[in-house]
Protein backbone atom coordinates (compact mmCIF):
# COMPACT_ATOMS: atom_id res chain seq x y z
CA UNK A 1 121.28 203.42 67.35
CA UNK A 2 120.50 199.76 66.40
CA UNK A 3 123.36 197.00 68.00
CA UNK A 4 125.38 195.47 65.02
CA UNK A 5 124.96 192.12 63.94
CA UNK A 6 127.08 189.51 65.14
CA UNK A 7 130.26 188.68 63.69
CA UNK A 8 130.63 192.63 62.98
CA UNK A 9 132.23 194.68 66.34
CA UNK A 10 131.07 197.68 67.13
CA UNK A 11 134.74 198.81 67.87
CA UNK A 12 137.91 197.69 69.32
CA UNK A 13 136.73 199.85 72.39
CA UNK A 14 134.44 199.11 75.04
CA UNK A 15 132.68 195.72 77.08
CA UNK A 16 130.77 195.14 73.44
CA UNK A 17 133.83 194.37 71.40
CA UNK A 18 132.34 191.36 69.49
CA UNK A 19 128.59 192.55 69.00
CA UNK A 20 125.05 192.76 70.97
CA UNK A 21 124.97 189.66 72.29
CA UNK A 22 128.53 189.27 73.99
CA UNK A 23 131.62 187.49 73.82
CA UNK A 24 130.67 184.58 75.03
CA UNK A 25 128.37 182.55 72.68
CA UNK A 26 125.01 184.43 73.77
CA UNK A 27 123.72 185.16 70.21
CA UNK A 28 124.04 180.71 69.71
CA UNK A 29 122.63 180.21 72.62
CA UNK A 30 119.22 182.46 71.35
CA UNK A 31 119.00 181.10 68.51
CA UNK A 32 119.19 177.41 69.58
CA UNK A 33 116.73 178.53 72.21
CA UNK A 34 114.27 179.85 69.41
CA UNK A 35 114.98 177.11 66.82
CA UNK A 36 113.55 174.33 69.06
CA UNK A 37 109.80 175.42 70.04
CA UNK A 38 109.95 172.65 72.80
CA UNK A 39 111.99 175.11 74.97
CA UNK A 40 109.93 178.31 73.99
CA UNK A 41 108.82 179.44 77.82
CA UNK A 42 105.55 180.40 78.99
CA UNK A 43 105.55 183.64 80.14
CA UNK A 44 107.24 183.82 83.76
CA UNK A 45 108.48 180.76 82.88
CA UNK A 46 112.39 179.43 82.01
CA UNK A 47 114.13 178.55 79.06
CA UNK A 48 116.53 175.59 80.45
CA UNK A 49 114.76 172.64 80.75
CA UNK A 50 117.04 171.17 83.64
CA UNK A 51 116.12 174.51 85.66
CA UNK A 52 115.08 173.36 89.52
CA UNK A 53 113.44 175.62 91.52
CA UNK A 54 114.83 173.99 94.47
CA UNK A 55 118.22 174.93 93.67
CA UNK A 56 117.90 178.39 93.50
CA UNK A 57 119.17 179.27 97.04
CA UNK A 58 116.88 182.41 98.90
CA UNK A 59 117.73 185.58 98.22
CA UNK A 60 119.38 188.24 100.25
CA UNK A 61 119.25 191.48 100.10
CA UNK A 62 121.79 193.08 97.69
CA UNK A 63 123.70 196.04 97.69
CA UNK A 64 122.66 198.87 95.04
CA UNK A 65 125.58 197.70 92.93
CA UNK A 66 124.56 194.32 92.61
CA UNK A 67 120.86 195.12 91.20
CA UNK A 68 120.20 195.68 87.69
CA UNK A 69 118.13 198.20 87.00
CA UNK A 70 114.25 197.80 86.62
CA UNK A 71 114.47 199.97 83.50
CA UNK A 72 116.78 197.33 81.84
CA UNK A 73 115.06 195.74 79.05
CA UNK A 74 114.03 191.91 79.07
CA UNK A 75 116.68 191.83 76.06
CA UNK A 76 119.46 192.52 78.01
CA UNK A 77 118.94 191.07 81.01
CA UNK A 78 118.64 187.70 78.92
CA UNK A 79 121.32 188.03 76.83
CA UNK A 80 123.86 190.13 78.81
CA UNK A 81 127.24 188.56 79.44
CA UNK A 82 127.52 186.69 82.93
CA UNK A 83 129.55 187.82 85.63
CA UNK A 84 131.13 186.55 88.09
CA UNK A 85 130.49 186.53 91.45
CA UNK A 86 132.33 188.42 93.66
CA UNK A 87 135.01 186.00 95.38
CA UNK A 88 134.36 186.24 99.72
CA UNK A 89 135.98 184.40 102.28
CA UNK A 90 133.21 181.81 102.52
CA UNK A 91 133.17 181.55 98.40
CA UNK A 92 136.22 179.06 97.48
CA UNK A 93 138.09 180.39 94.66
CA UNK A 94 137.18 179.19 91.11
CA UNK A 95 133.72 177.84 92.31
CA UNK A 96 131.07 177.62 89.75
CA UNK A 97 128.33 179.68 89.71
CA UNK A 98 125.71 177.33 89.05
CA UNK A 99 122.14 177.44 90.24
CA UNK A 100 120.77 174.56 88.14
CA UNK A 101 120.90 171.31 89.22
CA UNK A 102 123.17 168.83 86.38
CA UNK A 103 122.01 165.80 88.28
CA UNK A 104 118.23 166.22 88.10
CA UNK A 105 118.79 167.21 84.32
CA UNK A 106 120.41 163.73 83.52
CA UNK A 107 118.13 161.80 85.42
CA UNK A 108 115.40 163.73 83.69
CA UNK A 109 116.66 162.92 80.21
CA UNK A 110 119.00 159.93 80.85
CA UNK A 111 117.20 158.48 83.76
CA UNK A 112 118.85 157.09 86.87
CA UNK A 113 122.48 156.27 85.93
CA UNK A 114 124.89 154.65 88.57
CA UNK A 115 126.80 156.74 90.40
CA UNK A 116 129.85 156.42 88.04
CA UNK A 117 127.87 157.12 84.95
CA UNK A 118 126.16 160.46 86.62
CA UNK A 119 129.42 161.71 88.07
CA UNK A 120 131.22 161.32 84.78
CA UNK A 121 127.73 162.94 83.32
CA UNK A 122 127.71 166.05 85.40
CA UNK A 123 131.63 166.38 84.80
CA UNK A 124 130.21 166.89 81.30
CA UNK A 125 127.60 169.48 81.71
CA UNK A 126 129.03 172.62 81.05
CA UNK A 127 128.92 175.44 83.85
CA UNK A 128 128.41 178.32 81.34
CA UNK A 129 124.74 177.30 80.26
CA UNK A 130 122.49 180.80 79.31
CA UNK A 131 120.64 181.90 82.37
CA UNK A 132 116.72 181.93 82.03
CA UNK A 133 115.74 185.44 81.55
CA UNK A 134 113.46 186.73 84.02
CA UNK A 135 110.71 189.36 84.13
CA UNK A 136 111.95 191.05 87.31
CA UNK A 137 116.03 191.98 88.42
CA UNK A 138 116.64 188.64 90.45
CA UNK A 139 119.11 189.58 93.05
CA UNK A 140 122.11 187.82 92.51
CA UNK A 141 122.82 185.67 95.88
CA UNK A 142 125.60 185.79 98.24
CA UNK A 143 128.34 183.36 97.74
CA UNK A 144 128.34 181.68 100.72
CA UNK A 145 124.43 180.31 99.52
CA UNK A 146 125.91 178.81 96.30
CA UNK A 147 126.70 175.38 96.36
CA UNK A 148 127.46 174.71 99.66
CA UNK A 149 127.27 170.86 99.67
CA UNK A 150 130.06 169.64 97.39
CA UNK A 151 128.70 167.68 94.19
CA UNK A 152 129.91 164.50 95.10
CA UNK A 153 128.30 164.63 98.29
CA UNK A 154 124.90 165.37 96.38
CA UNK A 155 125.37 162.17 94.57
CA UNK A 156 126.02 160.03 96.91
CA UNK A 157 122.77 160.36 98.30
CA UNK A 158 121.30 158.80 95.06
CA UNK A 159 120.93 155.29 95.44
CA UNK A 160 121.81 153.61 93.20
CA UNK A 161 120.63 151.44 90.66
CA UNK A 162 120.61 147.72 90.25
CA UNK A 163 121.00 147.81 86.10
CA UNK A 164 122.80 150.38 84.49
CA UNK A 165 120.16 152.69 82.29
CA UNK A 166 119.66 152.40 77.96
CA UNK A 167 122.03 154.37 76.45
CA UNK A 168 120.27 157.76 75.50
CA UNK A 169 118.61 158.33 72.24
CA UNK A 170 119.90 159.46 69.64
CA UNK A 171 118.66 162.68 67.99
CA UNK A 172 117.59 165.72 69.51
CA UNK A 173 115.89 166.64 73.05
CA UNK A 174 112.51 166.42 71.48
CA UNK A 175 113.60 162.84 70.25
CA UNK A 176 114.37 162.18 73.82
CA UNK A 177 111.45 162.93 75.86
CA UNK A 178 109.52 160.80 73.77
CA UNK A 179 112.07 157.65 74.02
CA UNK A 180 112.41 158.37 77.93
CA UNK A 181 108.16 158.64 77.54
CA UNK A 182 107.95 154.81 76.09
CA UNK A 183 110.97 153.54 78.64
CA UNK A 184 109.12 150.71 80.46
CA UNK A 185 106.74 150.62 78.69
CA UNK A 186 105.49 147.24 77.03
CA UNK A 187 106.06 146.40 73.38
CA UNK A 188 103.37 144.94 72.01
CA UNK A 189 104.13 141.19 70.54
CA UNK A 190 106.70 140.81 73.68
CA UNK A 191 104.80 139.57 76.44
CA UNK A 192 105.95 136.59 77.98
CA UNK A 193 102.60 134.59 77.72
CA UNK A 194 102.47 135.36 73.97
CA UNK A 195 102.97 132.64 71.84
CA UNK A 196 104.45 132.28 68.75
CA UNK A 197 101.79 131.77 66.16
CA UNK A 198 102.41 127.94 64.40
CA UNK A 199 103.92 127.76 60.89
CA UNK A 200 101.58 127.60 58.32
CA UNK A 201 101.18 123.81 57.46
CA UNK A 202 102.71 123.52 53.66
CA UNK A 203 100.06 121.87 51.82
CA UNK A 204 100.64 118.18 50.40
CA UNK A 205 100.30 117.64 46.49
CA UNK A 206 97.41 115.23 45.24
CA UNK A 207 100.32 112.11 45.28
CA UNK A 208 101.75 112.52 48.42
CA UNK A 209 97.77 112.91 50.36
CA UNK A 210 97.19 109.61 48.12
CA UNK A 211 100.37 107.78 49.69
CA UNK A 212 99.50 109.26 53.39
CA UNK A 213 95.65 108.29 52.95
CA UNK A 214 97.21 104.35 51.53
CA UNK A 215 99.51 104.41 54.99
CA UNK A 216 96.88 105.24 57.12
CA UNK A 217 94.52 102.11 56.22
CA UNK A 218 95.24 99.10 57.73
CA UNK A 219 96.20 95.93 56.64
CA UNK A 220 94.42 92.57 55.73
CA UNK A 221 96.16 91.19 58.54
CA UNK A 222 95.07 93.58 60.89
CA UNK A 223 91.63 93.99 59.95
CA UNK A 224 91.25 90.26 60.29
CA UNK A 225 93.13 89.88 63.59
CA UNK A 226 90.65 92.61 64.87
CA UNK A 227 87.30 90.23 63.50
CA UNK A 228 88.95 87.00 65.00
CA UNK A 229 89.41 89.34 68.49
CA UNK A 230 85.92 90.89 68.17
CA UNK A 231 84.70 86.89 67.48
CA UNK A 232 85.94 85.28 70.40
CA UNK A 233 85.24 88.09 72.46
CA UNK A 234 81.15 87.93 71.58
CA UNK A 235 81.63 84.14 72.37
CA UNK A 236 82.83 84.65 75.49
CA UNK A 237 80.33 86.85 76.76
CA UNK A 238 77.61 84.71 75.11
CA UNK A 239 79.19 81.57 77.01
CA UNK A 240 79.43 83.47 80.49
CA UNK A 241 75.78 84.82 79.39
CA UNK A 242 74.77 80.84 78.96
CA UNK A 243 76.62 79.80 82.13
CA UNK A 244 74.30 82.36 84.35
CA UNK A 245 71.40 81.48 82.96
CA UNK A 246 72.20 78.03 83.45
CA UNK A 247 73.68 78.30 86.80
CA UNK A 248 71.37 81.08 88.05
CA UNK A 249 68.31 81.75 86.37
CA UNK A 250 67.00 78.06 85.92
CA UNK A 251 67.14 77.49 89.42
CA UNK A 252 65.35 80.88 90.10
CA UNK A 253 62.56 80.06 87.24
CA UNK A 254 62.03 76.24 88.56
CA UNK A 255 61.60 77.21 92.05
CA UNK A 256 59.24 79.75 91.29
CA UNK A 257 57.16 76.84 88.97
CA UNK A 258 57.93 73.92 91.46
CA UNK A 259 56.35 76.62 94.23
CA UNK A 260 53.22 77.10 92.99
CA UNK A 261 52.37 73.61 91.58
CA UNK A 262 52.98 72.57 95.07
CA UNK A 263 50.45 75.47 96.19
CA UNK A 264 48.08 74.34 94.18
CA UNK A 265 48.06 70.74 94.64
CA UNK A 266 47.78 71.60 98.16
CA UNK A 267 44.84 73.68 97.64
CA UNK A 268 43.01 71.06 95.29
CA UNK A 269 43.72 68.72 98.26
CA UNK A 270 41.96 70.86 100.76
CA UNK A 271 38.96 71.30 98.75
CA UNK A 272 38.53 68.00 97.78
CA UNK A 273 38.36 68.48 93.93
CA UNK A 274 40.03 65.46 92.79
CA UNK A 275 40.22 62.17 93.93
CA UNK A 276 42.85 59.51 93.25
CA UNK A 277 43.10 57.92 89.55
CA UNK A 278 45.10 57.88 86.55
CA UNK A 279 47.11 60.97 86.28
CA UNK A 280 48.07 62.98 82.65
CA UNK A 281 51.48 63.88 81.92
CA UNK A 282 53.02 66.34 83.60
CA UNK A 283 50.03 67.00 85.99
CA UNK A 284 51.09 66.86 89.61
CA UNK A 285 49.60 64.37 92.60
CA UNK A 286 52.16 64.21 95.45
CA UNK A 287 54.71 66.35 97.65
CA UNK A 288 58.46 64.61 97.93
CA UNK A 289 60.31 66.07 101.99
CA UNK A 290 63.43 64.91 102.37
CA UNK A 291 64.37 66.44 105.88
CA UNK A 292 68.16 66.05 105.78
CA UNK A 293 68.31 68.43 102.66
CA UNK A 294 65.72 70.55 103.09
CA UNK A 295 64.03 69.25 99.90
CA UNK A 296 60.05 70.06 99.33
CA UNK A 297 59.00 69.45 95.46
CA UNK A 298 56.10 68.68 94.00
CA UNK A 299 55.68 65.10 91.85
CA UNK A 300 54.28 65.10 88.60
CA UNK A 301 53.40 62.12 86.63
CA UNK A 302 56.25 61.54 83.81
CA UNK A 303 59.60 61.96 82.81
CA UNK A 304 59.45 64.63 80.00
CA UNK A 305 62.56 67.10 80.64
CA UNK A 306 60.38 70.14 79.57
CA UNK A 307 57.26 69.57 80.68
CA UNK A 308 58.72 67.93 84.29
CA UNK A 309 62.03 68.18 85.26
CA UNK A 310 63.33 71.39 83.73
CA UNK A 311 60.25 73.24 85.57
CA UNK A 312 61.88 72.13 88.87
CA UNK A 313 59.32 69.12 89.57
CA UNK A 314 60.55 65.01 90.55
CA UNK A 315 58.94 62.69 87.46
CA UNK A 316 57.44 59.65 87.96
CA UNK A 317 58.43 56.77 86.04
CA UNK A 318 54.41 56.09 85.14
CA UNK A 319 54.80 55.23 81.00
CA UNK A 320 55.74 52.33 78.75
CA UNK A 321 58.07 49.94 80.07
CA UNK A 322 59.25 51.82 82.17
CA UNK A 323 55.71 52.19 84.18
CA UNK A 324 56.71 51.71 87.86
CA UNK A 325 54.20 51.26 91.06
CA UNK A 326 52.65 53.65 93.00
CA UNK A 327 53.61 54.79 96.61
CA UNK A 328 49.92 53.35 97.79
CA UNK A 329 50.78 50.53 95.60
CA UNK A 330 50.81 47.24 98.30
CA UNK A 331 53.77 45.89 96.18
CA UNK A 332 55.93 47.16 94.19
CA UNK A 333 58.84 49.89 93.61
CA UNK A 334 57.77 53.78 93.30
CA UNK A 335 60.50 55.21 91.36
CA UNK A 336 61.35 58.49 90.31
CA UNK A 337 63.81 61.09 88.29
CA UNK A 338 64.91 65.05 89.23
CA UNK A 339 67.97 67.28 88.10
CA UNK A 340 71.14 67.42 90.10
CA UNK A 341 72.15 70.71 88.66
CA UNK A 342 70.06 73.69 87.53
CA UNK A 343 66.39 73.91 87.04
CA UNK A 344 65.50 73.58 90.54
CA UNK A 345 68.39 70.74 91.43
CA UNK A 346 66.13 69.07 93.68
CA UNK A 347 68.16 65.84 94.01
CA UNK A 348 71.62 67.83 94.19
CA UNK A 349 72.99 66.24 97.08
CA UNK A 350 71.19 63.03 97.00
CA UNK A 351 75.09 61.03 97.54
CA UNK A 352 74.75 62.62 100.93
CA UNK A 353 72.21 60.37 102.44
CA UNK A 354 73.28 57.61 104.88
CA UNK A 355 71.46 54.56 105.59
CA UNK A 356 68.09 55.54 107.79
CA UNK A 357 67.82 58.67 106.80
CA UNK A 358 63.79 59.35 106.19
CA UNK A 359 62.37 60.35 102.49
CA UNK A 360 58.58 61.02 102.89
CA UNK A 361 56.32 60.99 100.11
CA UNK A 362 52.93 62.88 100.86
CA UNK A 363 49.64 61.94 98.92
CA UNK A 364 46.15 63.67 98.89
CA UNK A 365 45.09 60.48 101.75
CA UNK A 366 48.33 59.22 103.56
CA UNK A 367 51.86 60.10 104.45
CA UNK A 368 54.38 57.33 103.42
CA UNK A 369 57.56 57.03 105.08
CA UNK A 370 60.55 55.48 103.43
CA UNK A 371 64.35 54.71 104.86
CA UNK A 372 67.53 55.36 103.07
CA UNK A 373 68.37 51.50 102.35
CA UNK A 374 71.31 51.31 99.53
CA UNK A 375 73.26 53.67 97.47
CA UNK A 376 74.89 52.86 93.63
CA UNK A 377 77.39 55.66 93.05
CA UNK A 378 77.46 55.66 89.51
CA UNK A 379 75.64 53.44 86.78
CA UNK A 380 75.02 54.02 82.72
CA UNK A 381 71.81 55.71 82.23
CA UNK A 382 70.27 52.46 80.07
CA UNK A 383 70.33 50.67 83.22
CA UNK A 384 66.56 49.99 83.56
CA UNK A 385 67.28 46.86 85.97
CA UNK A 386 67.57 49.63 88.69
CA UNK A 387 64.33 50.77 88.47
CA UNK A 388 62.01 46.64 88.20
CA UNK A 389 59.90 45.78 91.23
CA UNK A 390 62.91 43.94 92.79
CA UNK A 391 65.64 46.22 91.86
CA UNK A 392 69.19 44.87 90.75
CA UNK A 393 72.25 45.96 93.10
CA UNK A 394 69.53 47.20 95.82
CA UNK A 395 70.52 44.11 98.15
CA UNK A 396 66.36 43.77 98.17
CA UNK A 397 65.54 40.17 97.03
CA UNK A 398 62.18 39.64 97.75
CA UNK A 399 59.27 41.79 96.09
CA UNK A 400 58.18 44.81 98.64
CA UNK A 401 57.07 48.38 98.74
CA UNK A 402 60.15 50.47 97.57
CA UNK A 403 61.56 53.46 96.45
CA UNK A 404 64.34 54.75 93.64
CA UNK A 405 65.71 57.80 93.24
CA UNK A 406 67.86 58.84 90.00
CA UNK A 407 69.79 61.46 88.71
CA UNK A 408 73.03 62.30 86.61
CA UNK A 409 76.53 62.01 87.49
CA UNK A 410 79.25 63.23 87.95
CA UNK A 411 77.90 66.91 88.42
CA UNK A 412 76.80 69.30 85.69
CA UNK A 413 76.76 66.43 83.59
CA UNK A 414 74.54 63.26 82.06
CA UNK A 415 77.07 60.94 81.35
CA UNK A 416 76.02 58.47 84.19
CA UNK A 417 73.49 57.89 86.79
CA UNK A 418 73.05 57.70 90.33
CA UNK A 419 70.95 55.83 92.18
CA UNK A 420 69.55 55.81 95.91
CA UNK A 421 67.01 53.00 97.22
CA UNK A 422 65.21 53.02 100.07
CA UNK A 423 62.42 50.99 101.70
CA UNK A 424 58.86 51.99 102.76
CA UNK A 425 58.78 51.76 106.73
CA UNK A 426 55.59 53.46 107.52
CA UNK A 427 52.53 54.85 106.35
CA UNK A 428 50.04 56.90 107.92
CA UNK A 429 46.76 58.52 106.67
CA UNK A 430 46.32 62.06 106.68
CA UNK A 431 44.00 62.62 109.25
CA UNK A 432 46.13 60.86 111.50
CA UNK A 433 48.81 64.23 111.30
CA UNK A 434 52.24 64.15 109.82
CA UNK A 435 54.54 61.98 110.61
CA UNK A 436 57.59 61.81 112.89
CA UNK A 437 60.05 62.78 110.20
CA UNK A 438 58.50 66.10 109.20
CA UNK A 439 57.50 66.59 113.15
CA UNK A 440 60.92 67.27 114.17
């Protein structure tokens, strides 16, 4: 005889008043079971997803009234109503019998919860859920086994959490797994070291790029402030490039001139190539010491600035009117010109000299010896009195063999002239040796 369908009784008689599946909800719980194919079980397996295996105390053996019978179909034993367990002395009255675990199923689908929020949970979960049906009779357990830890105890041994949990998804359990599946998980476009991408620069309209483009030139004023700055700065480092080569490289150049005209006036003295005359302009004949400096310079007939003195060499006054004697000369006044600044600067510190101090002048035959006799500090350079056989301001006033020295004053400049004097006091041939003066 086939069971009636639910909602119809099979009679006001008997355990099966309401139908097949039982008076308490069984024929729901089946077909929510069936309707969602997440909770289908494999075979041997469970229907209730919060069922823990760990729960389930051992079992014990059973008396013969407690066992169902093997014969009793899958059907049944699924679906029968529940019963409850028979009340002991070690089975409080009105315990549940409950062999799942309601905290591992919220934490499963809710995720850890603080201890408030599970409590209140599990206060929720009803005690009446359907019972997995299983292939074999499981023995029901004795009622001392069931639940012997209270509940609370249980979860206070969760620790608890520092934030409380997402509330849980909305929809149904399938919903669920997959929104406790992507929990912690990271949503792309959120990451801390992403940047927001820049706003699109709006585009300017052909008036206002003319305007911008007009504000971005500069002015007249500007533009020629910048050419007077970028004059004066070329001028300056032209005038600090003039002052160096002034200052430094002349000097450097007219020694290195000055040293080998002396070199090879020596030389042509040694061999004997030339022997004493009239000399050209600008050639050299004689070799000017002047111990107390440290002077040595060659003497070159003339006063010609680039042919003479700018190449580091003393001139000889030897043209025109102003044609002076020579140092072997037996009367007369041997006079001379050099720079005081750059190009050599032979006769820099000429104003240094005192009275006796020895100026030698040294020839291809003899050594002549002059004395520091007078000194005029400063003079104007068409002067020429300074420089006649008896020379005016010298203190000399009878003729004799002397010598003049001139250059420009005050320093790094021509405006005047300076002039030293001094007064031959010996001369001695070459093959006699040097003299005293360069001895020491």
């Amino acid at each position: 005889m086939t069971a009636g369908r639910p909602g119809h009784a099979a009679g006001p008689e008997g355990p099966d008043a309401h139908g097949a599946y039982g008076t308490d909800g069984a024929f729901v719980a089946a077909v929510d079971g069936l309707a969602d194919p997440l909770n289908d079980p494999l075979p041997g397996g469970h229907t209730s997803p919060w069922f823990r295996s760990d729960t389930v105390p051992a079992a014990e053996p059973a008396a013969p009234h407690t066992v169902q019978s093997a014969a009793q179909s899958s059907y049944e034993t699924g679906y029968a109503p529940r019963q409850a367990p028979p009340q002991g002395p070690q089975q409080p009255q009105g315990a549940p019998n409950e062999w799942y675990d309601p905290a591992g199923y919220q934490r499963d689908w809710y995720g850890p919860q603080e201890p408030s929020a599970r409590m209140a949970a599990a206060d929720l979960a009803s005690p009446a859920d359907p019972v997995a049906p299983a292939e074999e009779p499981v023995p029901v357990p004795a009622a001392a086994d069931l639940h012997a830890e209270p509940r609370t105890e249980v979860l206070a041994r969760i620790p608890p959490e520092t934030e409380p949990d997402p509330a849980p998804a909305p929809g149904g359990r399938a919903e669920r797994r997959r929104a406790a599946k992507g929990r912690g998980r990271r949503r792309p476009g959120t990451a801390p070291e992403q940047k927001a991408a820049p706003a699109a620069a709006v585009p300017m309209s052909r008036v206002e790029a003319r305007r911008a483009a007009r504000a971005a030139k500069d002015s007249p004023a500007v533009i020629a402030s910048r050419a007077v700055g970028e004059v004066f700065i070329s001028l300056g480092v032209l005038m600090l490039l003039f002052v160096t080569y002034q200052l430094w490289w002349t000097n450097i150049r007219a020694d290195q001139i000055a040293g080998k005209e002396t070199n090879r006036i020596q030389d042509e003295w040694a061999n004997g190539d030339r022997r004493p005359g009239v000399f050209a302009p600008g050639e050299g004949f004689a070799i000017m010491h002047i111990p107390k400096l440290d002077v040595v310079a060659p003497i070159a007939e003339g006063i010609d600035k680039e042919k003479v003195l700018d190449r580091g060499m003393i001139g000889h006054y030897g043209e025109g009117k102003l044609k002076t004697a020579m140092p072997s000369d037996k009367q007369g006044n041997f006079s001379v010109a050099g720079h005081r600044n750059t190009h050599g600067e032979p006769f820099r510190y000429i104003n240094k000299l005192q009275r006796g101090d020895p100026i030698v002048v040294e020839t291809r035959d003899a050594y002549y010896t002059y004395e520091m006799a007078n000194i005029l500090p400063q003079t104007s350079p068409s002067n020429i009195s300074v420089i006649e056989p008896i020379p005016v301001g010298s203190g000399f006033t009878k003729p004799g063999r002397y010598l003049t020295l001139t250059t420009c004053t005050p320093e790094f400049t021509s405006t005047y002239r300076l002039i030293v004097w001094g007064k031959m006091v010996d001369e001695r041939p070459r093959s006699e040796g040097k003299p005293d003066a360069l001895v020491g």
